[in-house]
N, C-alpha and C. Protein backbone atom coordinates (compact mmCIF):
# COMPACT_ATOMS: atom_id res chain seq x y z
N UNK A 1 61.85 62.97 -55.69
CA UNK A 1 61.76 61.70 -55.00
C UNK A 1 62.88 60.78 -55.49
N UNK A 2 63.49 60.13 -54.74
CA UNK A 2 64.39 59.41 -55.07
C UNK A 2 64.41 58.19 -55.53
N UNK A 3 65.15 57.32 -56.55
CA UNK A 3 64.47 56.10 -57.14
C UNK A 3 65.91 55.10 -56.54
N UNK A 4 64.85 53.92 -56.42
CA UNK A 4 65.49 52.88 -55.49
C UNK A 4 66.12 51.57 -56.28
N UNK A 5 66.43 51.02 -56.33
CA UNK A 5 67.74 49.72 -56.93
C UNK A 5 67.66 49.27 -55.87
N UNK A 6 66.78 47.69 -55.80
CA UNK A 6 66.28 46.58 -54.51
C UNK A 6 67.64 45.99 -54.85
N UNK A 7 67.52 45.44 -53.87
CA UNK A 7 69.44 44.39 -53.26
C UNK A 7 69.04 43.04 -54.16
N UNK A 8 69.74 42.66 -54.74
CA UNK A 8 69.51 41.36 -55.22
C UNK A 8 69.69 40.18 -54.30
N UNK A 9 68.83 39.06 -54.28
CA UNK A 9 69.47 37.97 -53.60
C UNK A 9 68.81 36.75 -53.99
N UNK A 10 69.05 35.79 -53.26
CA UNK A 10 69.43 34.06 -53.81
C UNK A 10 70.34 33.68 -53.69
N UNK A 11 70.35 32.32 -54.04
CA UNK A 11 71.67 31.24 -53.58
C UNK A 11 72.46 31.76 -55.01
N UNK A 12 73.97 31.37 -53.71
CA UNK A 12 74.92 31.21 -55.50
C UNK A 12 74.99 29.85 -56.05
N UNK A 13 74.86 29.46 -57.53
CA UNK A 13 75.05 28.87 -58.27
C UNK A 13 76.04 27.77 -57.20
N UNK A 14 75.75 26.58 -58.09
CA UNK A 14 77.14 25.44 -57.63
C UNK A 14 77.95 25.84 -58.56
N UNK A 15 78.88 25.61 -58.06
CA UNK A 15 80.15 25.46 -59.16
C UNK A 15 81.92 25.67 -58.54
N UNK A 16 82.66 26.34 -59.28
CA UNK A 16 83.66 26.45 -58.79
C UNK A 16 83.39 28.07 -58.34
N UNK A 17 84.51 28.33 -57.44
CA UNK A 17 84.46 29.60 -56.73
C UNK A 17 84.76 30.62 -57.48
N UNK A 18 85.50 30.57 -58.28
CA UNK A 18 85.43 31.57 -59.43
C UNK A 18 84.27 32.28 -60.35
N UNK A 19 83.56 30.64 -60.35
CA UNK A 19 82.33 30.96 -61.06
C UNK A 19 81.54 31.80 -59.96
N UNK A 20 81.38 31.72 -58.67
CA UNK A 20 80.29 32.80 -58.01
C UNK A 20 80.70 33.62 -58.13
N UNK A 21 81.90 33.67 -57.44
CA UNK A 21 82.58 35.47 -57.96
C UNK A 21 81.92 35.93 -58.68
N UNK A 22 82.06 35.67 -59.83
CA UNK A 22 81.46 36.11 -61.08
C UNK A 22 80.14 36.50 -61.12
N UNK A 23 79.60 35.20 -60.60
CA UNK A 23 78.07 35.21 -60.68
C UNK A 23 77.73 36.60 -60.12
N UNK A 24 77.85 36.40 -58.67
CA UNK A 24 77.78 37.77 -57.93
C UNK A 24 77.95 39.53 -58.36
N UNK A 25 79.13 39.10 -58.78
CA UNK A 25 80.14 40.60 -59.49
C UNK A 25 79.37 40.92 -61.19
N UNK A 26 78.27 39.60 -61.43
CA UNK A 26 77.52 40.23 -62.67
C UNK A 26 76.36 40.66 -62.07
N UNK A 27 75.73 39.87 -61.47
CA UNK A 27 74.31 40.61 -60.37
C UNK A 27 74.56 42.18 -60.02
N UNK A 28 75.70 42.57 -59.27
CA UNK A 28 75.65 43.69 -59.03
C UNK A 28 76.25 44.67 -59.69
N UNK A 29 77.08 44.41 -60.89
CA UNK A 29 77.04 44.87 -62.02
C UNK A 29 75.63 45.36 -62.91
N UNK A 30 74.50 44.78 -63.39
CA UNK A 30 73.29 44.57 -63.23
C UNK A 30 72.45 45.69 -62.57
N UNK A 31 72.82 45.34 -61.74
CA UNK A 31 72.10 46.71 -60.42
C UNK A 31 72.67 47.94 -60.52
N UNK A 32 74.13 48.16 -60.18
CA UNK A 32 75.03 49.36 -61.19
C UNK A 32 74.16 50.02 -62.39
N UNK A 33 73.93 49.30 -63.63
CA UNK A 33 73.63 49.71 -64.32
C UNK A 33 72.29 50.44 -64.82
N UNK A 34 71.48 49.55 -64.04
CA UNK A 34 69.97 50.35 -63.70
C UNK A 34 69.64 51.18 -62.77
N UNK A 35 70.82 51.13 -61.62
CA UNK A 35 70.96 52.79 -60.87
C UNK A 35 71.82 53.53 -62.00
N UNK A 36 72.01 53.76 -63.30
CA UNK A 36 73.02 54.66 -64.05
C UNK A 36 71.51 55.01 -64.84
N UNK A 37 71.13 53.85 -65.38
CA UNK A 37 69.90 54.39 -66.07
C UNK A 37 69.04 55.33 -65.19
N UNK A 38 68.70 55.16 -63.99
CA UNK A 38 67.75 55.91 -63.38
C UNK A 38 68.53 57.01 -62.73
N UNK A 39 69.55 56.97 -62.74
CA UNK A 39 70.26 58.76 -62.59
C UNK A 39 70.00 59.54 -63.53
N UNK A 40 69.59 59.25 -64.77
CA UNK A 40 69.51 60.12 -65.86
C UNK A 40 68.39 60.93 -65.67
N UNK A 41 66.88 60.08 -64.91
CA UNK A 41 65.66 60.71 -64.97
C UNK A 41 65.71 60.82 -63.30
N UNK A 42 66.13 60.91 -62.41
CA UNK A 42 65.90 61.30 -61.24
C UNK A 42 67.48 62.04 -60.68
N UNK A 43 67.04 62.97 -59.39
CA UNK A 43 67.91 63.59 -58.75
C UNK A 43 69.04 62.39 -58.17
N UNK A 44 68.43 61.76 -57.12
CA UNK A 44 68.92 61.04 -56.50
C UNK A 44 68.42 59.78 -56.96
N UNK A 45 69.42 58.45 -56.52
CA UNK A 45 69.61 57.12 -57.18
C UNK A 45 69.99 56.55 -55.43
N UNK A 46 69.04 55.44 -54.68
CA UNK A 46 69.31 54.90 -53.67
C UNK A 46 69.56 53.20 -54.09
N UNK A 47 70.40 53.18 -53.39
CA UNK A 47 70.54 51.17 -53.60
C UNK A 47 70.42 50.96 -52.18
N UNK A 48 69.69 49.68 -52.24
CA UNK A 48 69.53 48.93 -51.24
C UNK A 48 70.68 47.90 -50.87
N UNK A 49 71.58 48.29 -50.30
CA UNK A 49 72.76 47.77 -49.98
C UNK A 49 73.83 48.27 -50.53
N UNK A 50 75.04 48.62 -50.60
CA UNK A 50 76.43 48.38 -51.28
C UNK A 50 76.41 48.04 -52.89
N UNK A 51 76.51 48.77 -53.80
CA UNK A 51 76.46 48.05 -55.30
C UNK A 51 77.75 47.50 -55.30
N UNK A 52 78.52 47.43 -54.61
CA UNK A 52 79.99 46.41 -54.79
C UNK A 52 79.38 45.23 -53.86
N UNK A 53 79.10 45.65 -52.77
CA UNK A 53 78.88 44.14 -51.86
C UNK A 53 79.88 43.52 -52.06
N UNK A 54 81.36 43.36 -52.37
CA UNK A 54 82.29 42.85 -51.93
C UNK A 54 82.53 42.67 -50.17
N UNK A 55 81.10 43.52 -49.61
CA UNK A 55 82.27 43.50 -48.43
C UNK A 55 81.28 42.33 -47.34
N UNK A 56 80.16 41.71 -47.82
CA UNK A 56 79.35 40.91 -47.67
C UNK A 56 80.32 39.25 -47.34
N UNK A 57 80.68 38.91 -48.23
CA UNK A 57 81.65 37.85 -47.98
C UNK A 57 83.04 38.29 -47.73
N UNK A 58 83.67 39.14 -47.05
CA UNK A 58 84.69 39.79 -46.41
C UNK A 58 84.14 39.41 -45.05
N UNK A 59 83.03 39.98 -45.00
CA UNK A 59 82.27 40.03 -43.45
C UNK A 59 82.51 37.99 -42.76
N UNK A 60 81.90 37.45 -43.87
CA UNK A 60 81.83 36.12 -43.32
C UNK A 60 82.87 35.40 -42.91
N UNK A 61 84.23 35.72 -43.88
CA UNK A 61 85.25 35.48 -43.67
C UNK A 61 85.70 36.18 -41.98
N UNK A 62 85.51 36.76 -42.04
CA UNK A 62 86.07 37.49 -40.66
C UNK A 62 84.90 37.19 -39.40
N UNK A 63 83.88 36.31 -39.82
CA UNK A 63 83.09 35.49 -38.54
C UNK A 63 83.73 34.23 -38.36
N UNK A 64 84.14 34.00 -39.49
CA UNK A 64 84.46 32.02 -39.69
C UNK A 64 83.12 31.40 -40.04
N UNK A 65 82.39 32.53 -41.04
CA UNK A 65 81.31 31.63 -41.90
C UNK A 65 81.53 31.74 -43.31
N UNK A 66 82.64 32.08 -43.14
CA UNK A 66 83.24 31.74 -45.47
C UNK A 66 84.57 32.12 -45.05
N UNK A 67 85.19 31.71 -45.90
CA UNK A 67 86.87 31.72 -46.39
C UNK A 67 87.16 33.00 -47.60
N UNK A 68 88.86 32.96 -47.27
CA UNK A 68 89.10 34.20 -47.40
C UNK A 68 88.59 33.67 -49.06
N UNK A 69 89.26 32.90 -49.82
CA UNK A 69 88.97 32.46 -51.25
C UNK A 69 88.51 32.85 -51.87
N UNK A 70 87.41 32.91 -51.32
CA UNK A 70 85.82 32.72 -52.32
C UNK A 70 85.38 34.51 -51.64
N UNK A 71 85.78 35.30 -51.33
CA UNK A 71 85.61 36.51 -51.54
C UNK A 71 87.13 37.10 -51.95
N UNK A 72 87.94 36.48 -52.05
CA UNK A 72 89.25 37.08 -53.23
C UNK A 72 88.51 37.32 -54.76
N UNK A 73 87.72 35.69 -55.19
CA UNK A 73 87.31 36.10 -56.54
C UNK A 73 86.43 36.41 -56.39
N UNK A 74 85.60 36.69 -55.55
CA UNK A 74 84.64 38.11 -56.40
C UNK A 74 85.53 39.36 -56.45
N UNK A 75 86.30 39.55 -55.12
CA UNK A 75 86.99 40.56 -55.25
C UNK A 75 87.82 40.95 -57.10
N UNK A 76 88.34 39.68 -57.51
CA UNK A 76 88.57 40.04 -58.43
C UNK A 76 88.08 40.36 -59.30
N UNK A 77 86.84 38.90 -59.76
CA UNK A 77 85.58 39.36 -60.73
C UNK A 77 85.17 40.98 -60.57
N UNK A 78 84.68 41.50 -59.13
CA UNK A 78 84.37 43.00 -59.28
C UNK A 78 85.50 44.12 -59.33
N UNK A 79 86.79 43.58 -59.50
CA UNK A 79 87.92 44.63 -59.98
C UNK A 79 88.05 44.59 -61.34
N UNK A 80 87.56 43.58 -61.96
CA UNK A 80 87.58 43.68 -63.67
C UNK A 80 86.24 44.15 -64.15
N UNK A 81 84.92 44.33 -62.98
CA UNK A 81 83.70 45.07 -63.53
C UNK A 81 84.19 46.62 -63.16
N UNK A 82 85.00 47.05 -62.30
CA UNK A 82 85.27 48.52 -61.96
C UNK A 82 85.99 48.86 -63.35
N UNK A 83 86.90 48.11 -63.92
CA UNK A 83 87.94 48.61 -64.81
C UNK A 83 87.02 49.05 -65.81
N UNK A 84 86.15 48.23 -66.25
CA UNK A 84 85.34 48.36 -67.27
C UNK A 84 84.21 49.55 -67.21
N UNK A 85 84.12 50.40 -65.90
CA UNK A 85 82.85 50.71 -65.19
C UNK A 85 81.66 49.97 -65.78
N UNK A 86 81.34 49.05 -65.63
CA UNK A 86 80.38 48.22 -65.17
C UNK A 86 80.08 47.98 -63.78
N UNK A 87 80.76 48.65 -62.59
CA UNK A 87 80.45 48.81 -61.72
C UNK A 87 81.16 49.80 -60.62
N UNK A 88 80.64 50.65 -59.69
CA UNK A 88 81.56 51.48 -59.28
C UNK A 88 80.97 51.61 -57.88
N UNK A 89 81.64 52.43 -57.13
CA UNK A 89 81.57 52.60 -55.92
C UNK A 89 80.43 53.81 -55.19
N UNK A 90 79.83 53.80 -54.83
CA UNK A 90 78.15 54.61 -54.31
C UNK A 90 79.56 55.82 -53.82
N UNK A 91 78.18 57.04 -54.56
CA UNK A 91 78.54 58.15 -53.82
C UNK A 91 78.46 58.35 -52.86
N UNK A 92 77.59 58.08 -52.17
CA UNK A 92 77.86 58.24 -50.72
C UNK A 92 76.90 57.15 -49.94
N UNK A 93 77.01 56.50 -48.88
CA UNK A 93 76.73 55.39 -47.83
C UNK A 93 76.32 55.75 -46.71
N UNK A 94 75.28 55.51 -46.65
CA UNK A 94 74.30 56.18 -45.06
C UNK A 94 74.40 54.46 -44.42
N UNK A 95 75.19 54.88 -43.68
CA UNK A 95 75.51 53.41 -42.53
C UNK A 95 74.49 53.64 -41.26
N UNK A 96 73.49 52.81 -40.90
CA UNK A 96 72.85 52.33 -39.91
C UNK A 96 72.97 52.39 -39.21
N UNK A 97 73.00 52.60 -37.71
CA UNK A 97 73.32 52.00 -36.36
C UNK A 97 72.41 51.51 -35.44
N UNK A 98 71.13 50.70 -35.97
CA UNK A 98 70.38 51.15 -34.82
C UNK A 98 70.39 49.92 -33.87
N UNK A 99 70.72 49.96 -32.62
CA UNK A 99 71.04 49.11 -31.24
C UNK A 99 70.23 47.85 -31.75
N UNK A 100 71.05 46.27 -31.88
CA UNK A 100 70.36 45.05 -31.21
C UNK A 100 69.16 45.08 -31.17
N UNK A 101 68.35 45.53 -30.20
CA UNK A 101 66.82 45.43 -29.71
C UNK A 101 66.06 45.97 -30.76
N UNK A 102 66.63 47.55 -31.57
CA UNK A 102 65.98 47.41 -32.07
C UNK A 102 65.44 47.14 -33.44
N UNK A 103 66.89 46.51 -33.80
CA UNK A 103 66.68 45.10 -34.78
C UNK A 103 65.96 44.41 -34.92
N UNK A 104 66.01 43.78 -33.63
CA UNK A 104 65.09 42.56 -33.31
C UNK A 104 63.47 42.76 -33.47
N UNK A 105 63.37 44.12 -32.66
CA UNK A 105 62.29 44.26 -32.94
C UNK A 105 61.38 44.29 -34.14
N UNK A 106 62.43 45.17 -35.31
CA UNK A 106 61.92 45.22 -36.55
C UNK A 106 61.83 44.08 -37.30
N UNK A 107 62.85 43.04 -37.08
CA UNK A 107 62.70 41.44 -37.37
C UNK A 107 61.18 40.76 -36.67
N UNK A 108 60.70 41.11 -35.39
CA UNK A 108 59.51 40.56 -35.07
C UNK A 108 58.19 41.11 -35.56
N UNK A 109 58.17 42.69 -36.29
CA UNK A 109 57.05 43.56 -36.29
C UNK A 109 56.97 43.15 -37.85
N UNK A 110 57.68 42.60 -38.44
CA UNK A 110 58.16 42.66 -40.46
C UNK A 110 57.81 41.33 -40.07
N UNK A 111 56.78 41.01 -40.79
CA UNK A 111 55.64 39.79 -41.59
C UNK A 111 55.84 38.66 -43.04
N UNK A 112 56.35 39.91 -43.40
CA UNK A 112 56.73 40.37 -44.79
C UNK A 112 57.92 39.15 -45.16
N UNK A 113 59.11 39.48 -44.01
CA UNK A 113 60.15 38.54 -44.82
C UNK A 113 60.74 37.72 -43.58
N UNK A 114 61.12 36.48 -44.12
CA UNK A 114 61.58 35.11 -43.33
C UNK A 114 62.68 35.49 -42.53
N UNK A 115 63.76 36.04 -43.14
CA UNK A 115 64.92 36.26 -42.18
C UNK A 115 65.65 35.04 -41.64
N UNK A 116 65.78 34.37 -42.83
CA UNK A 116 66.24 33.03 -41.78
C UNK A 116 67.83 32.83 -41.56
N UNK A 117 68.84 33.88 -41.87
CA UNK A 117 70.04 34.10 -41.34
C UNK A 117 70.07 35.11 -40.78
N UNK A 118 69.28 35.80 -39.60
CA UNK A 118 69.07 36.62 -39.26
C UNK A 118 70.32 36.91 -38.34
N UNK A 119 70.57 35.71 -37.02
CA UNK A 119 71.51 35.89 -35.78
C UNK A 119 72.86 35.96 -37.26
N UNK A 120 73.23 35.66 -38.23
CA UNK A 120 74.43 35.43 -38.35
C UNK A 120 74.26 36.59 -38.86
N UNK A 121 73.50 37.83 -39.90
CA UNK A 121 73.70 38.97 -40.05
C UNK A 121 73.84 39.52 -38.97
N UNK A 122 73.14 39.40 -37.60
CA UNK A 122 73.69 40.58 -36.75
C UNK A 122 74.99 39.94 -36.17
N UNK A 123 75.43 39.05 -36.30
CA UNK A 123 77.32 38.88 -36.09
C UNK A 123 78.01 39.53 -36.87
N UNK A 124 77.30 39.65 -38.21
CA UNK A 124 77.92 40.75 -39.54
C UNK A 124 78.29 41.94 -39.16
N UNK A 125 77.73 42.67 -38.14
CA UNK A 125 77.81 43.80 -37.29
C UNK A 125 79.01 44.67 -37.40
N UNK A 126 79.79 44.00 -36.37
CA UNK A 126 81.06 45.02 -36.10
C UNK A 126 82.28 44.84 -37.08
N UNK A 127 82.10 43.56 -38.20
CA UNK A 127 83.17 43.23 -39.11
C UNK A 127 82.35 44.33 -40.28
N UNK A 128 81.18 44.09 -40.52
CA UNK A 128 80.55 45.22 -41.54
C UNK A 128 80.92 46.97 -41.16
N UNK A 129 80.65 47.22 -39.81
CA UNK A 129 81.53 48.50 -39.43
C UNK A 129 82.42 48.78 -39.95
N UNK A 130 83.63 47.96 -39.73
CA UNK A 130 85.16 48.05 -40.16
C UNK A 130 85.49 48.22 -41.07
N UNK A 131 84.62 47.46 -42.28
CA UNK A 131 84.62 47.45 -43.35
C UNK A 131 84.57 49.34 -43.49
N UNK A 132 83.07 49.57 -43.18
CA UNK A 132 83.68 51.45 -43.68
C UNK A 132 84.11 51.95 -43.37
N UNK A 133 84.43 52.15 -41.79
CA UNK A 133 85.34 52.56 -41.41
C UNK A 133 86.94 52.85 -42.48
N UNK A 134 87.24 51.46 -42.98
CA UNK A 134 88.24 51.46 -43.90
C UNK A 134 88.56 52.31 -44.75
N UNK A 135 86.70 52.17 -45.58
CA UNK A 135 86.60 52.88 -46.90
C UNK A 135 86.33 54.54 -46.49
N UNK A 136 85.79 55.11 -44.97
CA UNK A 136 85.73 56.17 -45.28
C UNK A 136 87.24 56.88 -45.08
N UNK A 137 88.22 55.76 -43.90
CA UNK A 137 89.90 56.38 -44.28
C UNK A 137 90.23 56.69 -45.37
N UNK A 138 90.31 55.70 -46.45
CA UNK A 138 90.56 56.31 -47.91
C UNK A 138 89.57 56.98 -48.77
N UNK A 139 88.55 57.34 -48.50
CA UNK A 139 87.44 58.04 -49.14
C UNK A 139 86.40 59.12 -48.04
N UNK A 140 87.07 60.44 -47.71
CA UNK A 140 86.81 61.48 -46.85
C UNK A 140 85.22 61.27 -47.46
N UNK A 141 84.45 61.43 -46.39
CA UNK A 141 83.31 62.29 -46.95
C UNK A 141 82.05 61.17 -47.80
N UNK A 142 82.74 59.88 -47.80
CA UNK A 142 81.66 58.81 -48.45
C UNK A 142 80.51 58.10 -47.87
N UNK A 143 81.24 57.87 -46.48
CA UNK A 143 80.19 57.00 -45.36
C UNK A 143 79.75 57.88 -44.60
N UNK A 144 78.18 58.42 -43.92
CA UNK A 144 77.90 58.89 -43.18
C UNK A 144 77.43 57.42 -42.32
N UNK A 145 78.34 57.60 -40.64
CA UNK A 145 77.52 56.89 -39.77
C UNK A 145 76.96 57.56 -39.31
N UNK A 146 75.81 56.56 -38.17
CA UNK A 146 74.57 56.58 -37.55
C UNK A 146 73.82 57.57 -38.50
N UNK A 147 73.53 57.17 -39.97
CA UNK A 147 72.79 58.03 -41.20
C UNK A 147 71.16 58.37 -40.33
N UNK A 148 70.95 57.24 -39.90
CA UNK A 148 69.67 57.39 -39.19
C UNK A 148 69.18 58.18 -38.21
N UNK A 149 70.17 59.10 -37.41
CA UNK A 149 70.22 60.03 -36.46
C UNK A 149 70.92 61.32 -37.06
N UNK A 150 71.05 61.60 -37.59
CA UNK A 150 71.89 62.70 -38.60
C UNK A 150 71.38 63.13 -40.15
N UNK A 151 71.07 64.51 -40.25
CA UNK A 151 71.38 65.39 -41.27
C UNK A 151 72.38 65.36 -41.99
N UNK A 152 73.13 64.80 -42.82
CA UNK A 152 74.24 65.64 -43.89
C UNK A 152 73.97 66.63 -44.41
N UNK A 153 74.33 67.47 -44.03
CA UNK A 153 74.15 68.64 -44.55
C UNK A 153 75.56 68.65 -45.77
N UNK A 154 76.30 67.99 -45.87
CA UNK A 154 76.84 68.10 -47.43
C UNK A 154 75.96 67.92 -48.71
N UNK A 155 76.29 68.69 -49.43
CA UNK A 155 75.35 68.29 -50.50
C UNK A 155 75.92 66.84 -51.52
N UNK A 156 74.67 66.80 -52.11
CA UNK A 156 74.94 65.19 -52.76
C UNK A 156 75.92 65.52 -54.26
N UNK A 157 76.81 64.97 -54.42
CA UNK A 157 77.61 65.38 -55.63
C UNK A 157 78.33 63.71 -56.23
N UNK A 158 77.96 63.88 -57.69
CA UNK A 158 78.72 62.86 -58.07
C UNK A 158 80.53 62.95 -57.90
N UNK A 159 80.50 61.43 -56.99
CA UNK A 159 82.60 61.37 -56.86
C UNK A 159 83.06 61.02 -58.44
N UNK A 160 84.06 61.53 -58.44
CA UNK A 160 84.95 61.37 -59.42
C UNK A 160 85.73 59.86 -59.14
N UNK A 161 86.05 59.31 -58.39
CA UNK A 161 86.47 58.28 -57.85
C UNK A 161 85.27 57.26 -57.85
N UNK A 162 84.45 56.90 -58.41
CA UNK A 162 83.59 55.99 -59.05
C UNK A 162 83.99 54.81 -59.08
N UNK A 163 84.81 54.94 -59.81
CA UNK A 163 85.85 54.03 -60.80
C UNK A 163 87.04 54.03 -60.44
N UNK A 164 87.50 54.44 -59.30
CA UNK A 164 88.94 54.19 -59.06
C UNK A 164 89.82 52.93 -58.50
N UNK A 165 90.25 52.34 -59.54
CA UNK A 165 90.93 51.30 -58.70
C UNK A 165 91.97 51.58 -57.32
N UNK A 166 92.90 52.52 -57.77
CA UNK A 166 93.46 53.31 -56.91
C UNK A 166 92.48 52.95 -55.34
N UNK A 167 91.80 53.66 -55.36
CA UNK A 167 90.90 53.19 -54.08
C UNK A 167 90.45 51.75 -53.46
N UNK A 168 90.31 51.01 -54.85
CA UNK A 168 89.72 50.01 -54.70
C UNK A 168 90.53 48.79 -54.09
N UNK A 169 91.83 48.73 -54.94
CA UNK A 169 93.03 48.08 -54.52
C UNK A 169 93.45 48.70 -53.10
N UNK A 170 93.79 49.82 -52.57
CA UNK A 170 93.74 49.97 -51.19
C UNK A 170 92.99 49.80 -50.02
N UNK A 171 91.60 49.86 -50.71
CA UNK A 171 90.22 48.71 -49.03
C UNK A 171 90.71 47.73 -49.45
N UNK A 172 91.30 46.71 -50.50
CA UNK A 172 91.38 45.49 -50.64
C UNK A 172 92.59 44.85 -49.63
N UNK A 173 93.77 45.88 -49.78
CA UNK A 173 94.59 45.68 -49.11
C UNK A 173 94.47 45.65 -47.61
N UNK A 174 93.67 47.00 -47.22
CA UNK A 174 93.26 47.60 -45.81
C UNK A 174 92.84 46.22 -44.99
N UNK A 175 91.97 45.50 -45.78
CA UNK A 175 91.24 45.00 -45.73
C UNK A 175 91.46 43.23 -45.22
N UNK A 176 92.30 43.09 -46.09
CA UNK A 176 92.82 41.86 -46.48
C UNK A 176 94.09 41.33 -45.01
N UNK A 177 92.96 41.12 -43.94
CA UNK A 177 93.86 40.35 -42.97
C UNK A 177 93.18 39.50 -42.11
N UNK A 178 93.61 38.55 -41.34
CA UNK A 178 93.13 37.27 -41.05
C UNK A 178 92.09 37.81 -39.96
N UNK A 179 90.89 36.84 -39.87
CA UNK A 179 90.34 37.20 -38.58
C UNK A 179 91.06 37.52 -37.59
N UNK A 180 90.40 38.22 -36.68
CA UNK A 180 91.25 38.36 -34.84
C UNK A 180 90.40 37.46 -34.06
């Protein structure tokens, strides 16, 4: 059975933008580390979201609901947690697809949680796509889309590229251009 690492969330801190960076890039640093601990005693290790989540405020930037800025420094804050591995990149990413409606639906049938940026996550949509799209150009074999309709039949193997800045500095670059 596979053991799970919940998504962290809350407001960021006031302060200067550097400081969230940070803030952020230690949270999921944090989470990193207790999916490392629980690889030791289980097969598989699932996170609930991206353990970089750099690409969370990438996304906003590219709606025109955050600036490029303030996801440069996390970007950086989480390029000085990669160096350190204090944080690294998921072996592999089962990307979502499931249609609008039936989003919505699962937003109306779930009791459970408020959702109160709900319309602006599903604008997150097709800039969150791109985003892997990116990462699976430079990383064959990392993102499975529509995970939800599909078998991988690859087997699960730890990447050696974990920790690669090499990689990391190239989605940054890939990455790094003005809204359209």
């Amino acid at each position: 059975m596979p053991a799970v690492v919940d998504e962290v969330t809350g407001l960021t801190p006031p302060g200067e933008v550097a400081a969230a960076g940070q803030y952020w890039s230690d949270r999921n640093s944090e989470r990193w580390q207790r999916g490392l601990e629980l690889e030791r005693t289980h097969e598989i290790v699932c996170f609930d979201t991206d353990p970089l989540k750099i690409h969370y405020l990438w996304c906003l930037w590219q709606t025109g609901k955050g600036l490029r800025n303030v996801w440069l420094a996390n970007v950086e804050a989480t390029r000085e947690r990669i160096s350190k591995k204090h944080l690294g990149f998921a072996d592999r990413i089962a990307f979502l697809e499931p249609s609008k409606d039936v989003i919505r639906l699962q937003k109306d049938n779930d009791r459970t949680r408020r959702r109160s940026n709900f319309e602006t996550h599903v604008r997150l949509y097709e800039p969150l796509r791109l985003w892997y799209v990116l990462l699976e150009s430079l990383a064959p074999g990392r993102v499975v889309f529509n995970a939800h309709q599909t078998e991988d039949p690859t087997p699960m193997n730890l990447r050696k590229d974990r920790y690669s800045l090499q990689l990391f500095d190239a989605l940054i670059e890939a990455a790094d251009r003005p809204p359209e």
